[in-house]
Each structure stands twice: as structure tokens, then as C-alpha cells.
Protein backbone atom coordinates (compact mmCIF):
# COMPACT_ATOMS: atom_id res chain seq x y z
CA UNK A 1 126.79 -43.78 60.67
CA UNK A 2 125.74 -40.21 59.80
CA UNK A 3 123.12 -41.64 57.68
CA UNK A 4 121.88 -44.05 60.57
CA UNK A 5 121.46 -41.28 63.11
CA UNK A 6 119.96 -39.05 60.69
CA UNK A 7 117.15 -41.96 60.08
CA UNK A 8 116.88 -42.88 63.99
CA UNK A 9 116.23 -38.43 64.62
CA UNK A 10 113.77 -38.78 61.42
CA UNK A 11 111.59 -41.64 63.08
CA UNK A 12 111.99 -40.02 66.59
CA UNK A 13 110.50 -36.46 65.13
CA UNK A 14 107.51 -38.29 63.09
CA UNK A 15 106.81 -40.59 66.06
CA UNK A 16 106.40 -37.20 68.18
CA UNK A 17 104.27 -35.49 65.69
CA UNK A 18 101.93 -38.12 65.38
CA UNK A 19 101.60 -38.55 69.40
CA UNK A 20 101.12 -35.01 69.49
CA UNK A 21 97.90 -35.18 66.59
CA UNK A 22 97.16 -38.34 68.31
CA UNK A 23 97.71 -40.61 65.23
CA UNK A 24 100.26 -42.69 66.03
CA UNK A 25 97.20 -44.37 67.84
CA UNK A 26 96.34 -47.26 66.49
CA UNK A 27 92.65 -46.55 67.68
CA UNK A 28 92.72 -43.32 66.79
CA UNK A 29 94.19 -43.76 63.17
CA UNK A 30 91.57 -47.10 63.23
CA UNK A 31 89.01 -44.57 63.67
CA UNK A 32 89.95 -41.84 61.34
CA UNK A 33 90.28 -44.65 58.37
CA UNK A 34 86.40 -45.58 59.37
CA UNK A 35 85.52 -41.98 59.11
CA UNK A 36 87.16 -41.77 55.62
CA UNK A 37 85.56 -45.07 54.25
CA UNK A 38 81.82 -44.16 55.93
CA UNK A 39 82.13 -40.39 54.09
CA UNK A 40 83.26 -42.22 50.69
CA UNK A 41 80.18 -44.39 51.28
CA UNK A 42 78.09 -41.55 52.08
CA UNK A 43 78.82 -39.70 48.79
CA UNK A 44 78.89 -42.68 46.65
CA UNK A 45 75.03 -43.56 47.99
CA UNK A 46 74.55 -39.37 47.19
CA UNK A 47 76.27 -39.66 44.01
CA UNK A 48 74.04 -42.95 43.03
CA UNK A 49 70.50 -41.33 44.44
CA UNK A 50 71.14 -38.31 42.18
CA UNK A 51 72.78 -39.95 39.17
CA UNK A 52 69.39 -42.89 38.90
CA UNK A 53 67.07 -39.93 39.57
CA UNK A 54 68.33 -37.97 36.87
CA UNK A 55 68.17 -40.96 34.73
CA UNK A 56 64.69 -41.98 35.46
CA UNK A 57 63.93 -38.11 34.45
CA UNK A 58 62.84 -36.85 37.85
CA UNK A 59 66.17 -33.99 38.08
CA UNK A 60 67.30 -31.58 35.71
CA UNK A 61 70.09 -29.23 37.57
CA UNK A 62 72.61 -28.50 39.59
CA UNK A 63 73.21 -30.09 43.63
CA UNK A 64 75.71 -29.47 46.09
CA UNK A 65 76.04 -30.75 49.62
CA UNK A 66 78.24 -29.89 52.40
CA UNK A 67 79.30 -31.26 56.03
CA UNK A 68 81.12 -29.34 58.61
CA UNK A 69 81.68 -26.48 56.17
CA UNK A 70 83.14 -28.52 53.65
CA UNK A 71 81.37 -29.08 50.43
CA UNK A 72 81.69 -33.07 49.95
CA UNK A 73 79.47 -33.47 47.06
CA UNK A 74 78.51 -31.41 43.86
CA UNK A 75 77.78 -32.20 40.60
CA UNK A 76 75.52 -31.13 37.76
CA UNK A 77 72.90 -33.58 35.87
CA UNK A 78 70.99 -32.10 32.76
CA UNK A 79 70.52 -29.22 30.58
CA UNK A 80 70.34 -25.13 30.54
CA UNK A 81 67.34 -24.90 28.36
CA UNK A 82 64.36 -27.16 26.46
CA UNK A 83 66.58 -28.06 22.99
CA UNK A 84 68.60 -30.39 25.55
CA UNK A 85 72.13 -28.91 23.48
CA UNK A 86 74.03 -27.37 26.78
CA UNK A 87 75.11 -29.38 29.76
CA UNK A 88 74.40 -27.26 32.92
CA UNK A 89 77.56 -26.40 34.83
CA UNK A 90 78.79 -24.79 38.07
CA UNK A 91 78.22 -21.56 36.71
CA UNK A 92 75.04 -22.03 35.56
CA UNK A 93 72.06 -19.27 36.67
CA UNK A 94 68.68 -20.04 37.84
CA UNK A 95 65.30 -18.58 39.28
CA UNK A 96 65.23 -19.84 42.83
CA UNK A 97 61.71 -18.51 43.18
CA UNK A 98 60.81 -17.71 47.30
CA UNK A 99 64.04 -18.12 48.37
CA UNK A 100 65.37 -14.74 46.61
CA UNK A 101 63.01 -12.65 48.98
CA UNK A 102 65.44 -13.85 51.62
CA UNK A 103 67.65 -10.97 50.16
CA UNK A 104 65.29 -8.49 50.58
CA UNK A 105 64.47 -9.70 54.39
CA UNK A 106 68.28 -9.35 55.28
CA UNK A 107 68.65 -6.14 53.90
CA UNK A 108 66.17 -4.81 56.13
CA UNK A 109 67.63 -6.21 59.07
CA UNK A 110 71.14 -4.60 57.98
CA UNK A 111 69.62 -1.16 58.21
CA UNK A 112 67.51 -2.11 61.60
CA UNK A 113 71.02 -2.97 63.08
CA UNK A 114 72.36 0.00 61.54
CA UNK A 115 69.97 2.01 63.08
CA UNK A 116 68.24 3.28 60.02
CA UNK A 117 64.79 1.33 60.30
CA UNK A 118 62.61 -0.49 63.41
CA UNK A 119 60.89 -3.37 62.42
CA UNK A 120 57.74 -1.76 64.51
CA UNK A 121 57.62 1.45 61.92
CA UNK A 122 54.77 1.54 60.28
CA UNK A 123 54.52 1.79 56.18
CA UNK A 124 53.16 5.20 56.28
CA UNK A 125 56.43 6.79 57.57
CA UNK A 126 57.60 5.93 54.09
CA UNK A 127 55.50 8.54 52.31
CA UNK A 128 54.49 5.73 49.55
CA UNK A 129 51.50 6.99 49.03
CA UNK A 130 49.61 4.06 49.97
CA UNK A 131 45.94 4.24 50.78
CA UNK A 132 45.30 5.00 55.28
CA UNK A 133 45.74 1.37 55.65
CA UNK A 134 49.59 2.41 55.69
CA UNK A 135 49.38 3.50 58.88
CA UNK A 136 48.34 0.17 60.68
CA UNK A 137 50.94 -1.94 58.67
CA UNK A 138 54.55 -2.27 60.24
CA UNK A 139 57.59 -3.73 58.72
CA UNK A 140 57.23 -6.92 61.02
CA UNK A 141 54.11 -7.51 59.41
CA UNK A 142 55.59 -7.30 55.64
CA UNK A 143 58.51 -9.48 57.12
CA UNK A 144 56.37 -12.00 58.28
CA UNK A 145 53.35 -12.18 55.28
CA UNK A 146 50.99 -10.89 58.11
CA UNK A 147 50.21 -7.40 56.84
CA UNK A 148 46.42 -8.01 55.54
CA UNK A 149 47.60 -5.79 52.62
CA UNK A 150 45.64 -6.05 49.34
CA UNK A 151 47.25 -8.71 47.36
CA UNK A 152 48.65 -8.74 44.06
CA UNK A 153 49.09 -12.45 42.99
CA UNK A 154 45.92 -13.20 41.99
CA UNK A 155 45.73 -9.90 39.47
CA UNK A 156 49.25 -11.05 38.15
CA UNK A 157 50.72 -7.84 37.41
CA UNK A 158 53.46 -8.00 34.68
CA UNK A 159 55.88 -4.68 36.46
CA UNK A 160 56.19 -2.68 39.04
CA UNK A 161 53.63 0.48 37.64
CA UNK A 162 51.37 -2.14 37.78
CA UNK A 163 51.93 -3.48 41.36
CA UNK A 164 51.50 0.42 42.62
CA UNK A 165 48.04 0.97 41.10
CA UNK A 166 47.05 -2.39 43.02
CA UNK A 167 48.23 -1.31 46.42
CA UNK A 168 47.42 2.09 46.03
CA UNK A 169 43.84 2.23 44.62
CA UNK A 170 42.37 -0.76 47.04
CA UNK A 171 41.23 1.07 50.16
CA UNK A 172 40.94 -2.28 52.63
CA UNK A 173 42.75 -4.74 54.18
CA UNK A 174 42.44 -8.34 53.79
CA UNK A 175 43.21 -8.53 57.83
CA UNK A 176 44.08 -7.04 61.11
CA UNK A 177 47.40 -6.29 60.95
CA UNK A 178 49.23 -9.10 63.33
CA UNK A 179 45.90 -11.44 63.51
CA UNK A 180 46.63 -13.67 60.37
CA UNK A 181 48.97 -14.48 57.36
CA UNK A 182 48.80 -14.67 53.74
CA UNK A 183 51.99 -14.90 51.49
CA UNK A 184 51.94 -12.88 48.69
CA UNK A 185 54.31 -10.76 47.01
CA UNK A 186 52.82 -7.43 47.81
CA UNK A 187 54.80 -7.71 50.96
CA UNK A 188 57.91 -8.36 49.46
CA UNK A 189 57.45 -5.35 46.91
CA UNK A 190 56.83 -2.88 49.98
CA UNK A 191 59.84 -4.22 51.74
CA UNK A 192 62.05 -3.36 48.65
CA UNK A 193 60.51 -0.02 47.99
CA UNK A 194 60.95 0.75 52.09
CA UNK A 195 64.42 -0.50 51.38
CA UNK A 196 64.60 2.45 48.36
CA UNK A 197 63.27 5.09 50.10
CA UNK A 198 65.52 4.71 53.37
CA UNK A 199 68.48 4.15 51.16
CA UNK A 200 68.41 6.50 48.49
CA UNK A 201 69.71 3.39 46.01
CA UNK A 202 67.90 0.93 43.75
CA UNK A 203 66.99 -2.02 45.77
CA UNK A 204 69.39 -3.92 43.58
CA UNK A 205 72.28 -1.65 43.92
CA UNK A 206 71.85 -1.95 47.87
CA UNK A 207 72.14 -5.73 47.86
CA UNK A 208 74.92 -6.05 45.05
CA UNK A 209 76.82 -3.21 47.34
CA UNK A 210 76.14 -4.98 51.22
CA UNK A 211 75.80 -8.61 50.11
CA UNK A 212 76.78 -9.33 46.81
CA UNK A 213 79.97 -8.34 46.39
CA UNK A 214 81.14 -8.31 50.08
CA UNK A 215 80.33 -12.38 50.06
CA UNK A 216 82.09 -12.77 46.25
CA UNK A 217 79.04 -13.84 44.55
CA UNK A 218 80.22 -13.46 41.24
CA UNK A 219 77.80 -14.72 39.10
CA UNK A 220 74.77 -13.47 40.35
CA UNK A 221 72.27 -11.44 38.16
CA UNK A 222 69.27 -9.72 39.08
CA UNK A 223 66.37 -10.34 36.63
CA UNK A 224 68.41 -11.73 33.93
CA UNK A 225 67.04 -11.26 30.11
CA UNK A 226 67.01 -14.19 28.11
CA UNK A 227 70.11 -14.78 26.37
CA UNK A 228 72.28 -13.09 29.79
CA UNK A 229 75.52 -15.22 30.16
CA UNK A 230 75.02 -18.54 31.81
CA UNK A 231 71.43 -18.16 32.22
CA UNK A 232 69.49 -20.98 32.27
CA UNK A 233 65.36 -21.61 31.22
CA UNK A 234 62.87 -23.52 32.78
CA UNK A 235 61.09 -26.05 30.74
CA UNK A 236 58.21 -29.26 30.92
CA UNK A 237 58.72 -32.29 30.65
CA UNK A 238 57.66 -31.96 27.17
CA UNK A 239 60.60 -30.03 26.58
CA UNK A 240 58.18 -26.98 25.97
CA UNK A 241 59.90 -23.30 27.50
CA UNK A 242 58.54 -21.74 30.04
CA UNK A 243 56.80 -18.28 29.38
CA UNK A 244 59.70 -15.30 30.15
CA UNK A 245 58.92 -14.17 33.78
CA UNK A 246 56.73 -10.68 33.86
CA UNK A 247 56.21 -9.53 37.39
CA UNK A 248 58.03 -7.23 39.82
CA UNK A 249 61.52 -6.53 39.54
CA UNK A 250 64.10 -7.42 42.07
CA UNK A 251 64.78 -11.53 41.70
CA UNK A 252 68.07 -12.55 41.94
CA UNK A 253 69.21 -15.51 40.33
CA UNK A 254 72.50 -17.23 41.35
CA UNK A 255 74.47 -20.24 40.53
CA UNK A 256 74.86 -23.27 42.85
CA UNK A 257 78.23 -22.09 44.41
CA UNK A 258 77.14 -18.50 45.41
CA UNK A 259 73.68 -20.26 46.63
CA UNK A 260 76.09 -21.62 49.34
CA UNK A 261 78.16 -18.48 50.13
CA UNK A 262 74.54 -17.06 51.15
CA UNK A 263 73.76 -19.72 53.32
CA UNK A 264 77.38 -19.87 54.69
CA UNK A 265 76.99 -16.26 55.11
CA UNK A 266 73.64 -16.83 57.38
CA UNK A 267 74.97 -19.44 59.10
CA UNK A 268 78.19 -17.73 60.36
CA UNK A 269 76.51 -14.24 60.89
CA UNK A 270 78.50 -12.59 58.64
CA UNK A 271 75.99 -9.90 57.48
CA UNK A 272 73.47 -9.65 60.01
CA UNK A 273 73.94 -10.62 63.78
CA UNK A 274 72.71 -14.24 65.20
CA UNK A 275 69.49 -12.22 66.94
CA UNK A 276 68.64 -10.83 63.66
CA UNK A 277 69.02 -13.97 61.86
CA UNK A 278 66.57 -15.53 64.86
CA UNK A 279 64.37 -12.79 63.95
CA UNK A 280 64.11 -13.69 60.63
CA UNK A 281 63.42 -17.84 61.17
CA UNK A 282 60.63 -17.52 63.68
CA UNK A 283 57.47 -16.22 62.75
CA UNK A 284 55.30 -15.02 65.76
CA UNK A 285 51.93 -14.43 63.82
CA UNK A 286 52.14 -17.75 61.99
CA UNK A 287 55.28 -19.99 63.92
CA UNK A 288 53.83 -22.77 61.57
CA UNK A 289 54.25 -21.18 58.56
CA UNK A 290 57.80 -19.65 59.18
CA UNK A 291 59.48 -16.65 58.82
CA UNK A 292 61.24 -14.71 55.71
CA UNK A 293 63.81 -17.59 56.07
CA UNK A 294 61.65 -20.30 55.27
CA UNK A 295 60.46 -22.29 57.88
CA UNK A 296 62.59 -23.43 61.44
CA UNK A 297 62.06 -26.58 63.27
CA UNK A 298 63.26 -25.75 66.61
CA UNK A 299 63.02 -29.69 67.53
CA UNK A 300 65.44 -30.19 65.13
CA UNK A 301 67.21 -27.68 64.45
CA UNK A 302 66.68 -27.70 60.92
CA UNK A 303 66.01 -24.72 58.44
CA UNK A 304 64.00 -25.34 55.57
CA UNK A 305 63.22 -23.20 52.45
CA UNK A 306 62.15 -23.96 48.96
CA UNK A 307 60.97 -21.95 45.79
CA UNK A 308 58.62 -22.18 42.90
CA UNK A 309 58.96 -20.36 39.65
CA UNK A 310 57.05 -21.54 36.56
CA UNK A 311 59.45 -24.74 36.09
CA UNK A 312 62.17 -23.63 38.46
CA UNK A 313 62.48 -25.08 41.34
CA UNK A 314 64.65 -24.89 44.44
CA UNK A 315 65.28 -26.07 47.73
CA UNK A 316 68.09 -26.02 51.06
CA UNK A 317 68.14 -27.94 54.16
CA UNK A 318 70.17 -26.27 56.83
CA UNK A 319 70.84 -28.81 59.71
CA UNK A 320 72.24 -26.61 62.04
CA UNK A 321 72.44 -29.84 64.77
CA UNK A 322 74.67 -32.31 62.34
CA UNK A 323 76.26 -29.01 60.47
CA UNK A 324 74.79 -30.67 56.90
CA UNK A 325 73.30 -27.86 54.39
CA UNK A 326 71.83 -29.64 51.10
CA UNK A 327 70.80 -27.45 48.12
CA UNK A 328 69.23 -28.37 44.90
CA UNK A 329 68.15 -26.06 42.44
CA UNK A 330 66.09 -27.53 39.17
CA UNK A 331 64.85 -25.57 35.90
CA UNK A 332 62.85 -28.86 34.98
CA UNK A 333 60.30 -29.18 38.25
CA UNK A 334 59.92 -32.42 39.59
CA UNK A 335 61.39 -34.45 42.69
CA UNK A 336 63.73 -31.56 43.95
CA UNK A 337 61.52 -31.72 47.35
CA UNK A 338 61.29 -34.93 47.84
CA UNK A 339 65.25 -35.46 46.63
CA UNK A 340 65.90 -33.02 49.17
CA UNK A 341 64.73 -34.54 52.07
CA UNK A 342 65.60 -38.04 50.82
CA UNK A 343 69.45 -36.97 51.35
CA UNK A 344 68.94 -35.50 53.96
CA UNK A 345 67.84 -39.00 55.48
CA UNK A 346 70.39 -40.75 53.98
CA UNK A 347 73.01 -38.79 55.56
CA UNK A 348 71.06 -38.95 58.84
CA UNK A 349 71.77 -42.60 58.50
CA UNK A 350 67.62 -43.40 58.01
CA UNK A 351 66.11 -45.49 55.85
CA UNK A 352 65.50 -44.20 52.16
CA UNK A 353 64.33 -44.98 48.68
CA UNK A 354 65.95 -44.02 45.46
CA UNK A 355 62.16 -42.07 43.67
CA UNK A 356 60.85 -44.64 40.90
CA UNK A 357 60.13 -43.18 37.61
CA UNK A 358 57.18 -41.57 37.39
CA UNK A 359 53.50 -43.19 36.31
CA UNK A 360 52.35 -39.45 36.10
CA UNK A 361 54.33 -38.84 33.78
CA UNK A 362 54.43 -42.16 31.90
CA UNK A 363 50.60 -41.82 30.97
CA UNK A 364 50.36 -38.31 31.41
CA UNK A 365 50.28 -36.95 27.39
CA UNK A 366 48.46 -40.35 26.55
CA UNK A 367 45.67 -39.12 29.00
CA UNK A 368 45.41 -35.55 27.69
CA UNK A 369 44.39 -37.37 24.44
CA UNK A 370 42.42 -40.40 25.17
CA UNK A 371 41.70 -40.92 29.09
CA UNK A 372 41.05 -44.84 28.30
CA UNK A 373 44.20 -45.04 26.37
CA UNK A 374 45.94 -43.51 29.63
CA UNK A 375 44.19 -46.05 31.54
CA UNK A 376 45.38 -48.45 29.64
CA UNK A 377 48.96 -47.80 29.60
CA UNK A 378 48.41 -47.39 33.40
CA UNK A 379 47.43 -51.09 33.56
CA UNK A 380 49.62 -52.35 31.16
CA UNK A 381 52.58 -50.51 33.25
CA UNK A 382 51.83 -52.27 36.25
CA UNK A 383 51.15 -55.36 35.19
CA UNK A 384 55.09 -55.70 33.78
CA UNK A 385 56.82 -52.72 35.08
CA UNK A 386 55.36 -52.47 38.55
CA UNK A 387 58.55 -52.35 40.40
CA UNK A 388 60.15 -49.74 38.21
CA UNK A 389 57.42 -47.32 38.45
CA UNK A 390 55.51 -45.07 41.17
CA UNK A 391 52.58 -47.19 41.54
CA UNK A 392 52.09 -46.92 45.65
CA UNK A 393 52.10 -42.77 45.59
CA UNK A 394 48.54 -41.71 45.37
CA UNK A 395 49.88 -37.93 44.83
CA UNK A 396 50.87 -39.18 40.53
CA UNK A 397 47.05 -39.99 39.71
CA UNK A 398 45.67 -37.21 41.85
CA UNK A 399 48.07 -34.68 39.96
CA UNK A 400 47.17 -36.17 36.49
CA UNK A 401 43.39 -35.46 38.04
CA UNK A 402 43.92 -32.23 38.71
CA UNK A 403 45.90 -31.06 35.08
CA UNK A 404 42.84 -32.44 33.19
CA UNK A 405 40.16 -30.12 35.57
CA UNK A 406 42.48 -27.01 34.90
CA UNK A 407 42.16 -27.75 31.13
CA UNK A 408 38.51 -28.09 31.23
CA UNK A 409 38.01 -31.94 30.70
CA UNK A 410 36.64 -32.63 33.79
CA UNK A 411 35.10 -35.63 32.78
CA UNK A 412 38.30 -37.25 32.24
CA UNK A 413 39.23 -35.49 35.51
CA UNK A 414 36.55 -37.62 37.03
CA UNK A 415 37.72 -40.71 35.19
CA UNK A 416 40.83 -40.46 36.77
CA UNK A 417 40.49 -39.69 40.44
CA UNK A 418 37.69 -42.57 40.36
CA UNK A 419 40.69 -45.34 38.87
CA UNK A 420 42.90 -43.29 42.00
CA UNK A 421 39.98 -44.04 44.41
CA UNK A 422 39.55 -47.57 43.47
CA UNK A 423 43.43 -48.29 43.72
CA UNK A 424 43.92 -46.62 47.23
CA UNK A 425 40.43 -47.15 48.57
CA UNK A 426 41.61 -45.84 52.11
CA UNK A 427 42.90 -42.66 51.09
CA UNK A 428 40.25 -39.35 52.07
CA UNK A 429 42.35 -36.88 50.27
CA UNK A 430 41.88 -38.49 46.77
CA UNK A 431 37.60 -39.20 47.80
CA UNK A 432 37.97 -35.07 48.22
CA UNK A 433 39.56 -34.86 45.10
CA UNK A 434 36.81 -36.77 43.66
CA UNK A 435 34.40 -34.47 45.12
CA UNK A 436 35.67 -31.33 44.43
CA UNK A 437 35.49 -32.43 40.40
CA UNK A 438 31.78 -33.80 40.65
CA UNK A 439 30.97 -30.77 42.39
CA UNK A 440 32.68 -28.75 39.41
CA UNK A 441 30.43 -30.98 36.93
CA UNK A 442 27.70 -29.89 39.39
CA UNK A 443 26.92 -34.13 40.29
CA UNK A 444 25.66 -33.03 43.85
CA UNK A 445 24.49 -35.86 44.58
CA UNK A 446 27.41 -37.79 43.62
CA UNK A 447 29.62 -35.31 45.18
CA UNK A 448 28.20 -35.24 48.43
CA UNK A 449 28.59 -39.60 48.58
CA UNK A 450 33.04 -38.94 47.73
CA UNK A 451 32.95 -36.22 50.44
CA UNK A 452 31.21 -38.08 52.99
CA UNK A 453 33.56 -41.15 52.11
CA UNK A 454 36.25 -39.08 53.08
CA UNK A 455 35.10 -37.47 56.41
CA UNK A 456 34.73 -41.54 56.96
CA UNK A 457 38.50 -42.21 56.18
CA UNK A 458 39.25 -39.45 58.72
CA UNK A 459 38.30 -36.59 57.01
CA UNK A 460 40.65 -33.51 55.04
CA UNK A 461 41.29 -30.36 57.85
CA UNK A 462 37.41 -29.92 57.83
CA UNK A 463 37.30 -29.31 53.73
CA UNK A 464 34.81 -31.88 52.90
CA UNK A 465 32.68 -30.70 56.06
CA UNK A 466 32.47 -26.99 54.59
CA UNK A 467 32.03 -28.44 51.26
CA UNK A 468 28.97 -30.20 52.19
CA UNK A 469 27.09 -27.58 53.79
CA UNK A 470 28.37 -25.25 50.18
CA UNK A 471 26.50 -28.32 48.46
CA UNK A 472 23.41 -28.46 50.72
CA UNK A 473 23.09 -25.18 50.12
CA UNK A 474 23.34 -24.78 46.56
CA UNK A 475 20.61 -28.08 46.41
CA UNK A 476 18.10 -25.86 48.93
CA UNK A 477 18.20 -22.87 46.38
């Protein structure tokens, strides 16, 4: 009897606690079971996508994915470094390029909202002993890439001494202040030194103190040497390493998990406030280009930033709408872009295709040898391999084009983009690319005809119009 009553009060208490969580429905547990299934099917597609990419040798590195703050997918594919000996892992360190100077853009808002710095002060309050132009350039304009200071890229300086004599012994802007934009690094350096000055610290000890270790990112490093724990190098698909980085200090390099906790951080404002993080997305010189941030697509809702270092090679989506953040972060550059995007679609529940191998890279090292040979191969690929391989993106010749101009065989350059013109006769951007290397091989005449072709095809932004007058006017010399 007691043991009757004690199962009757048993199935009387469960039957109340599911009512209460609303899963003694048979709808609602109906639906929570199709929830389940369509998430396992989700991450199984994910899980597929990344695992045949990876095999088809278009990802090297680490991906994680997470929905309604709650990572649902992560795994590692690949190696730390070119001998192919160590599996990456979890813990694993890389160069995420661009997306580092987002560090440097939220410590300055941290001291705006402390009340240390206004975006609206100009560089010269700093005593940096820059040149007069100091005095027109704000910290809005070094925020958003729209100071018009001298840049630095293009003289590749290999430390910060270096990056100093550049600023300081070039007199003249670029710009206006405020009336264009140019991305370049000098800004970044100036907002780290501001960053210095205000602070009395290193710029690294002021992020490792206010973000670092206040959001647990425990295995972050700034500028890593080689050999560091856990640090990873870039490397070609050749399996040739990447030169060590020389440039200006300050580049912090995290692993996959503490890549979240940043974007986690952002999202739930816990370091700077939701006006500040605003401030950061939009950018009001250049609202095409975006802000410090990356870019914002207000339609969408949907923030989107990606870096470039030597081989390295990151990106996140952060789908603020559908609460979906997607990060990928690659020492062996390749699809992470287009990978990116492609889950993002699939998780949007729109159509997607798992990336083919390659063709680029199938003829590639055949074509730095013998063009024909390349050629070749090329045919010989398609003929019996044409579904497993890349053949419909014009992008893989015109990139093979392009690697043979910047090693001086611009013949073969021109050998290739006129095989890419012949097999997508409709495209303008690969008739430019034509152009561009006859023009290089100074074949006017046979420059001007692929440029004209390609105004016909609807044209490229106006490039092949200004590169016909540049022609006619190098022929009326």
C-alpha cells in the first residue's frame, strides 16, 4: 500500500512539473524533439562542409560556431606548422591579422567612457611629436582609417623606430581630415601610442590589465616569438613557412576559444557600453567600408570582420538578428571567406555548396614551370574530373594570372588570362585582367581591344575607362 501511494504522489509531482515547463504537452514535447533532431542536422551538415573542405585541402585550422550563446560546433582540422607533425588543437595560437586592431579600438573607447580621452581630440594634444599635420587629425579619424596621415604600408617598416621616422619626417597629408579613407596601419600605431601616453602603461599591459585578464583569455600572447607555447605558423600550400612577421608591435594572437570570449564580450557590453560599441561598427566617413569593428550591415544585422596576415587568415560573422556568431581562423590561407559565409547560409536554411577542390591549385606549380604543361593538366582535369574540381569560378585562373605577373613572366600571365577569357567569354573583370597584363608588356594596341571588351560586358567601376585614356596617352607621347 505504502509503496502504491508513494508511486501514485511520484506520478502526480512529475505530471505537475512537466505542466508547469509545459512538457507534458504532447505538442510542445513534439516540438522540442524537432528542435533537437533539426540542430543535430544542422551540425552534422557543419561538421560534413568542414570535414570535405579540409580534405579537398581548402582549410587548415581551427572553427567554432555558436547559437544562442551556446557553442554547438567546434573542432580543429590540420596542422600548427609546414612539416605537417602537430595536429592543431583548442589551444592552439594564431595571427588573426585586422581583427587584432579591434583591441586597440576598444581600449580607446574604455578611456573615452572613462573620461580620459574624446574621440574629437586632436593628435597634437599628445605631444608625439608629429609633424603640424597633428593638429588637424582627431582620434575619430584614426578610429575610422580617415586621417589622411602619411602611410606606412607601402615603406614596410620592420619596428616601431621605424614607423616614427615615417610619420614624423613626412610633412603632408594624403587627405582632408574627415573627406576620405585609406586603411593603413599608421592609424592603428597612433591609436596605441595615444593609448601610451594617456595611460602611462605599455599598450600591451593596458589591454592584458582591462581586457585580457578581466574576460579569462588565457592563452593569449602578444607578438609571440617563434617557438612561444602553442604557437602556430603560417605556411603555402607548398608547405613552404611563412617569413617571421617584422612590423609594429602590438598584435595579439589568441586561440579559437578566447576569439569567442571577445566577441561574447562585444556582444553583451561587457567592456565598453552598447553606444560605444555602435560607435565603433558604423563608420561615418566611409559607412561602406566599416568601422574599427569590421564592417555592419544594418539590413541585416550582421557584423562582419576578417584578417590577412602573410598565410593567416581569419574571419567572424556576428548575426546579431538569429544570435549565430561563426569564427574561423586558418594559418594555411584559402577558403576561410568563402567557408565563412557558406555556414552562415547553411544555418540560415539557404541553399549552399560544399567548395570543390581547387583547379588553381591543381595546375598552379605545373604553370610556374611550363604554362602549356599547366594548360594541359587544366584540360585534361576537366575533361575527367570536371565535377570534382572548381571549373565554373573565374576568380582560380585569374589568380594563377596574376601570381605569374608578380613573378615577372608576364607572358605566361597573358597565356593564362587569354585560356580564362576564352572559357568565361562574358566575364569584364577577367577582359581587364587581360588588359592590365598587355598593358604591362606595353601591347597597346592589344590592350586597348581587352579593355574595350570589357566596358562592353558592362564595364569594371570605371577602371578600364581610366585605363584607356592612361593608354591613349602614353600612344600620343
Amino acid at each position: 500500500m505504502k509503496n502504491k501511494l508513494f508511486l501514485l504522489l511520484t506520478t502526480v509531482l512529475l505530471t505537475n512539473t512537466l505542466s508547469a515547463q509545459g512538457l507534458n504537452n504532447p505538442k510542445e514535447t513534439k516540438k522540442i524533439h524537432q528542435n533537437s533532431t533539426e540542430q543535430k542536422s544542422e551540425i552534422n551538415q557543419i561538421d560534413s562542409l568542414m570535414t570535405k573542405s579540409y580534405e579537398r585541402g581548402l582549410f587548415n585550422g581551427n572553427v567554432l560556431i555558436a547559437k544562442n550563446d551556446k557553442i554547438i560546433y567546434q573542432k580543429s582540422f590540420g596542422f600548427t606548422d609546414e612539416t605537417r607533425q602537430t595536429s592543431l588543437n583548442k589551444k592552439s595560437i594564431f595571427n588573426i591579422g585586422s581583427i587584432a586592431k579591434e583591441f586597440n579600438a576598444v581600449a580607446i573607447m574604455i578611456l573615452v567612457e572613462r573620461g580620459l580621452l574624446n574621440l574629437d581630440d586632436k593628435v597634437s594634444k599628445f605631444n608625439l611629436g608629429l609633424p603640424k599635420w597633428a593638429e588637424k587629425v582627431s582620434i575619430r579619424h584614426l578610429i575610422n582609417y580617415a586621417s589622411g596621415i602619411p602611410p606606412i604600408e607601402r615603406l614596410k617598416p620592420e619596428n616601431d623606430a621605424e614607423t616614427w621616422n615615417i610619420l614624423r619626417s613626412n610633412d603632408s597629408l594624403l587627405f582632408e581630415p574627415g573627406t576620405s579613407y585609406r586603411y593603413d596601419n599608421g592609424n592603428v600605431f597612433l591609436q596605441r601610442r595615444i593609448i601610451e601616453k594617456v595611460t602611462g602603461m605599455s599598450f600591451q599591459q593596458f589591454v592584458i590589465k582591462n581586457i585580457v585578464k578581466p574576460l579569462k583569455m588565457t592563452n593569449s600572447v602578444f607578438d609571440p616569438t617563434f617557438g612561444s607555447k602553442n604557437r602556430t605558423s603560417c605556411y603555402d600550400m607548398d608547405n613552404v613557412r611563412c617569413p617571421e612577421l617584422k612590423f609594429i608591435s602590438g598584435w595579439l594572437w589568441v586561440d579559437i576559444n578566447d576569439f569567442y570570449k571577445w566577441t561574447e564580450a562585444m556582444n553583451s557590453n561587457r567592456l565598453i557600453s552598447k553606444k560605444s560599441f555602435q560607435t565603433l561598427l558604423s563608420n561615418p566617413y566611409a559607412k561602406e567600408e566599416g568601422g574599427s569593428l569590421g564592417q555592419y550591415f544594418e539590413k541585416d544585422r550582421l557584423q562582419r570582420h576578417n584578417g590577412i596576415s602573410y598565410k593567416f587568415e581569419s574571419i567572424f560573422l556576428n548575426d546579431f538578428k538569429n544570435k549565430i556568431t561563426i569564427i574561423l581562423v586558418s594559418n594555411n590561407l584559402n577558403r576561410v571567406w568563402d567557408l565563412g559565409h557558406i555556414i552562415h547560409n547553411l544555418m540560415l536554411g539557404k541553399e549552399y555548396e560544399i567548395p570543390k577542390k581547387s583547379i588553381y591549385q591543381a595546375i598552379r606549380k605545373e604553370s610556374l614551370n611550363d604554362v602549356n604543361k599547366g594548360i594541359e593538366t587544366y584540360y585534361l582535369l576537366k575533361e575527367k574530373s570536371k565535377n570534382e574540381y572548381s571549373f565554373e569560378n573565374p576568380g582560380e585562373l585569374n589568380k594563377l594570372g596574376y601570381e605569374l605577373s608578380r613573378l615577372g613572366k608576364i607572358n605566361e600571365s597573358i597565356t593564362i588570362f587569354k585560356l580564362a577569357t576564352n572559357e568565361f567569354p562574358k566575364d569584364a573583370n577577367l577582359f581587364d585582367s587581360l588588359g592590365e597584363a598587355y598593358f604591362t608588356n606595353k601591347q597597346y594596341d592589344l590592350a586597348l581591344e581587352s579593355y574595350k571588351k570589357a566596358i562592353s560586358l558592362g564595364g569594371t567601376n570605371g577602371n578600364a575607362e581610366k585605363m584607356i585614356d592612361k593608354i591613349e596617352k602614353e600612344i600620343g607621347k
